[in-house]
N, C-alpha and C. Protein backbone atom coordinates (compact mmCIF):
# COMPACT_ATOMS: atom_id res chain seq x y z
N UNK A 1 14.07 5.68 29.34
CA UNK A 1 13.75 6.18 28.00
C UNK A 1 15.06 6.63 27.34
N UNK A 2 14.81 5.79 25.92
CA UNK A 2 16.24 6.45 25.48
C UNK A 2 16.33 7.90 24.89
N UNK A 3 17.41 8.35 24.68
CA UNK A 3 18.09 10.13 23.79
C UNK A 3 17.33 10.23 22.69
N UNK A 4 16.72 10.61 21.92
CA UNK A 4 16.50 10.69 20.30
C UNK A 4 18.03 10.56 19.52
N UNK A 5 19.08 11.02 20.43
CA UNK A 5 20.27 10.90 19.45
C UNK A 5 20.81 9.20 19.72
N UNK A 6 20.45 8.74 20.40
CA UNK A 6 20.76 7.24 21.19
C UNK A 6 19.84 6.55 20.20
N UNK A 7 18.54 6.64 19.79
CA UNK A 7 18.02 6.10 19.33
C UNK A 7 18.63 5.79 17.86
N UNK A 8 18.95 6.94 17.21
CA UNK A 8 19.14 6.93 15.71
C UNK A 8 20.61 6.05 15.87
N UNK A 9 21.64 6.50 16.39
CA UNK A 9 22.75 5.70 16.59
C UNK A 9 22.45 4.30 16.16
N UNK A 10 21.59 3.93 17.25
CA UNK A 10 20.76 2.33 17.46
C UNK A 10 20.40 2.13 16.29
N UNK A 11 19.46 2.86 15.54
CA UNK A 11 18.81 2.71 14.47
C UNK A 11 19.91 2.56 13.28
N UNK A 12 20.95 3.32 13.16
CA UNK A 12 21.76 3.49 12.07
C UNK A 12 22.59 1.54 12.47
N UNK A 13 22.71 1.20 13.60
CA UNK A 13 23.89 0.30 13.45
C UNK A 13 22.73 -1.21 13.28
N UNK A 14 21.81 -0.86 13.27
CA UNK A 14 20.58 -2.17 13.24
C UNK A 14 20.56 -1.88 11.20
N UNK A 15 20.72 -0.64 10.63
CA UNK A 15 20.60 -0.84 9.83
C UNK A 15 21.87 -1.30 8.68
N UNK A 16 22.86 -1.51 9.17
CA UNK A 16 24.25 -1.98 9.14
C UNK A 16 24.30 -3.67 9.04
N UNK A 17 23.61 -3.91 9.55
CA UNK A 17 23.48 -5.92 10.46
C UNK A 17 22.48 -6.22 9.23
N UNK A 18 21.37 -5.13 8.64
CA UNK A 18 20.57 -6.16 7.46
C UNK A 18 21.43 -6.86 6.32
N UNK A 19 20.56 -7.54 5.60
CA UNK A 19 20.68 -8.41 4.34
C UNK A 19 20.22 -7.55 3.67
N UNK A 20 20.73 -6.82 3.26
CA UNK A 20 19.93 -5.86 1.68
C UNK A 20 19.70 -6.74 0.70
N UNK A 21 18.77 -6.97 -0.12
CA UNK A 21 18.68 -7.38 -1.40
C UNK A 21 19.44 -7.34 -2.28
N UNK A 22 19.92 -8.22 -3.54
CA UNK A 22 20.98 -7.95 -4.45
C UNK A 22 19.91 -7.29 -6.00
N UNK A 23 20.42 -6.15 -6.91
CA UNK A 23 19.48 -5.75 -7.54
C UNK A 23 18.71 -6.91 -7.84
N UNK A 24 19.38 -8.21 -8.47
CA UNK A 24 18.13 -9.61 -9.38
C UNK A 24 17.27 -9.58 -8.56
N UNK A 25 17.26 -9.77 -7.24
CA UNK A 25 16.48 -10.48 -6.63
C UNK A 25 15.61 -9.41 -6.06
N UNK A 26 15.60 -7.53 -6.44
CA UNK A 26 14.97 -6.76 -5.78
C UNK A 26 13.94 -6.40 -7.31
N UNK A 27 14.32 -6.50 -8.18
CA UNK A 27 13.65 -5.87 -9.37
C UNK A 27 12.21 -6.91 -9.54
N UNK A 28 12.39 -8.11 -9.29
CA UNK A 28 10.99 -9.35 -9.14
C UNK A 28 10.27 -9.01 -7.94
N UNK A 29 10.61 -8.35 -6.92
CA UNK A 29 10.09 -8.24 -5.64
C UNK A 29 9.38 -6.19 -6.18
N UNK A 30 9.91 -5.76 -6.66
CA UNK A 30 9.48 -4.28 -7.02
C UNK A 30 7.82 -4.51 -7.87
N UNK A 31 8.30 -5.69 -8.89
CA UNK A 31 7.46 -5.71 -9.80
C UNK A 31 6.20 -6.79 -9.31
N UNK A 32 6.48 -7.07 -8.01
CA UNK A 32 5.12 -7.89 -7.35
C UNK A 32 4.09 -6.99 -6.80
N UNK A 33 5.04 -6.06 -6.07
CA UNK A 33 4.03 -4.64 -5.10
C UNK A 33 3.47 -4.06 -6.13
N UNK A 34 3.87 -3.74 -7.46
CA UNK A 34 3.55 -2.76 -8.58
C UNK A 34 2.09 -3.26 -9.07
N UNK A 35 2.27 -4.31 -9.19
CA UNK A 35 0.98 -5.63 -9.97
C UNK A 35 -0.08 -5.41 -8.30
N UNK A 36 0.17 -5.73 -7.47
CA UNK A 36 -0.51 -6.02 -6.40
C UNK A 36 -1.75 -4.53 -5.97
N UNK A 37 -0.21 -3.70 -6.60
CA UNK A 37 -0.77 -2.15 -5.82
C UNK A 37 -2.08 -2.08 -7.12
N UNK A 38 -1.26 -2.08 -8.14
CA UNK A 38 -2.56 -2.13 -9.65
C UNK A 38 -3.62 -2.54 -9.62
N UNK A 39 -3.52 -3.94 -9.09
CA UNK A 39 -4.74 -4.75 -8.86
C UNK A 39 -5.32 -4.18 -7.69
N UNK A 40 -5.14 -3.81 -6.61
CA UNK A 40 -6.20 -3.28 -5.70
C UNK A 40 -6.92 -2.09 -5.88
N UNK A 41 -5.84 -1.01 -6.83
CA UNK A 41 -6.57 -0.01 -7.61
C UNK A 41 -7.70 -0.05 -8.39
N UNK A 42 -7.84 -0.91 -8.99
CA UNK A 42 -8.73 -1.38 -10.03
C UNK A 42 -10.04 -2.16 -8.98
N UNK A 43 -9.68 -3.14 -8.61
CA UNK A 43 -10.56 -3.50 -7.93
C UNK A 43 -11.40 -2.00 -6.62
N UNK A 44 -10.79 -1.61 -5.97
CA UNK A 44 -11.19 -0.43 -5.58
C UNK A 44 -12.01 0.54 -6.46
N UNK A 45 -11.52 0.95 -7.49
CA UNK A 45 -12.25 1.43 -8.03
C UNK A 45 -13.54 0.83 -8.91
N UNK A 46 -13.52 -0.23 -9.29
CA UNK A 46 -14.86 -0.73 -9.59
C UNK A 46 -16.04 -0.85 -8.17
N UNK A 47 -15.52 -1.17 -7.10
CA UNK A 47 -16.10 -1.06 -5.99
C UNK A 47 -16.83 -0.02 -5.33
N UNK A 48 -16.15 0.87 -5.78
CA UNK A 48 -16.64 2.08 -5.82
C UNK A 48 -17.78 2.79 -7.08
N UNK A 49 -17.46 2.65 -8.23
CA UNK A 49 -18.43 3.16 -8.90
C UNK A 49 -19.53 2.21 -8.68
N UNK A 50 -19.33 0.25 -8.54
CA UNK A 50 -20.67 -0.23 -8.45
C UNK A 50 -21.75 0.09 -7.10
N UNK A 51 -20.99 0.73 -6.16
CA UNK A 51 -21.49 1.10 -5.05
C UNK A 51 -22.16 2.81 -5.43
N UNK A 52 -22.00 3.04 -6.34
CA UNK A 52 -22.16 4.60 -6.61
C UNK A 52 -23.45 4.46 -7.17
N UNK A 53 -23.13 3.22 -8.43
CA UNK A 53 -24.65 2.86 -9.10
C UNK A 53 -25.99 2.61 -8.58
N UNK A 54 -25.41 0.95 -7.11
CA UNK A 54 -26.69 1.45 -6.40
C UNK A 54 -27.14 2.01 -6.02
N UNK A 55 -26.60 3.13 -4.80
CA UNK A 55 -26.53 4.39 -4.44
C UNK A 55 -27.51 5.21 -5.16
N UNK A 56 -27.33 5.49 -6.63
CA UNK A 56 -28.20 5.96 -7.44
C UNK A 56 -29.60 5.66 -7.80
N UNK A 57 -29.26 4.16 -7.75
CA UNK A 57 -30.65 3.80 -8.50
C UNK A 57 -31.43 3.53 -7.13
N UNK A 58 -30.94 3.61 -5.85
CA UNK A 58 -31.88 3.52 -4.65
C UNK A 58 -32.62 4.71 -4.27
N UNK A 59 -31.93 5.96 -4.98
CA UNK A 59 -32.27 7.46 -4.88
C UNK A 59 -33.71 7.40 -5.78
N UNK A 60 -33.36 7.17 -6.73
CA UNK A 60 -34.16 7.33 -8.07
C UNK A 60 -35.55 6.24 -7.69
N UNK A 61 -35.39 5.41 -6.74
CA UNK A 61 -36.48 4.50 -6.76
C UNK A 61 -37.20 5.00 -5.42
N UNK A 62 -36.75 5.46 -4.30
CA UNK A 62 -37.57 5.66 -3.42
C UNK A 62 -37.45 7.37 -3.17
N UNK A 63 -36.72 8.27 -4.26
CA UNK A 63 -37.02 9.96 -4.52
C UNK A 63 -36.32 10.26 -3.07
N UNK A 64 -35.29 10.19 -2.47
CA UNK A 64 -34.40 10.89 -2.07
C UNK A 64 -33.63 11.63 -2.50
């Protein structure tokens, strides 16, 4: 098992060896997660209130 201080070392020089992104090519990749994250928000939330509706109207029909 490695040190916790062995580890980060490790960790710091693995993070040295990446390909960072150049800004062009990070600002199209920012603005995909942004749209993606939006869209699952939305969809989530309609999912939710239409699940709320039945919910309701199953109350209202059999008086739970």
């Amino acid at each position: 098992m490695t040190t916790p201080g062995k580890y980060l070392k490790e960790v710091a020089k693995e993070g040295r060896r990446v390909r960072w992104p150049s800004r062009e090519k990070l600002w199209p990749s920012i603005a995909v997660v942004i749209c993606i994250a939006l869209f699952c928000a939305i969809f989530l939330v309609l999912e939710d209130l239409t699940a709320q509706s039945i919910i309701q109207q199953l109350e209202a029909a059999f008086g739970a």
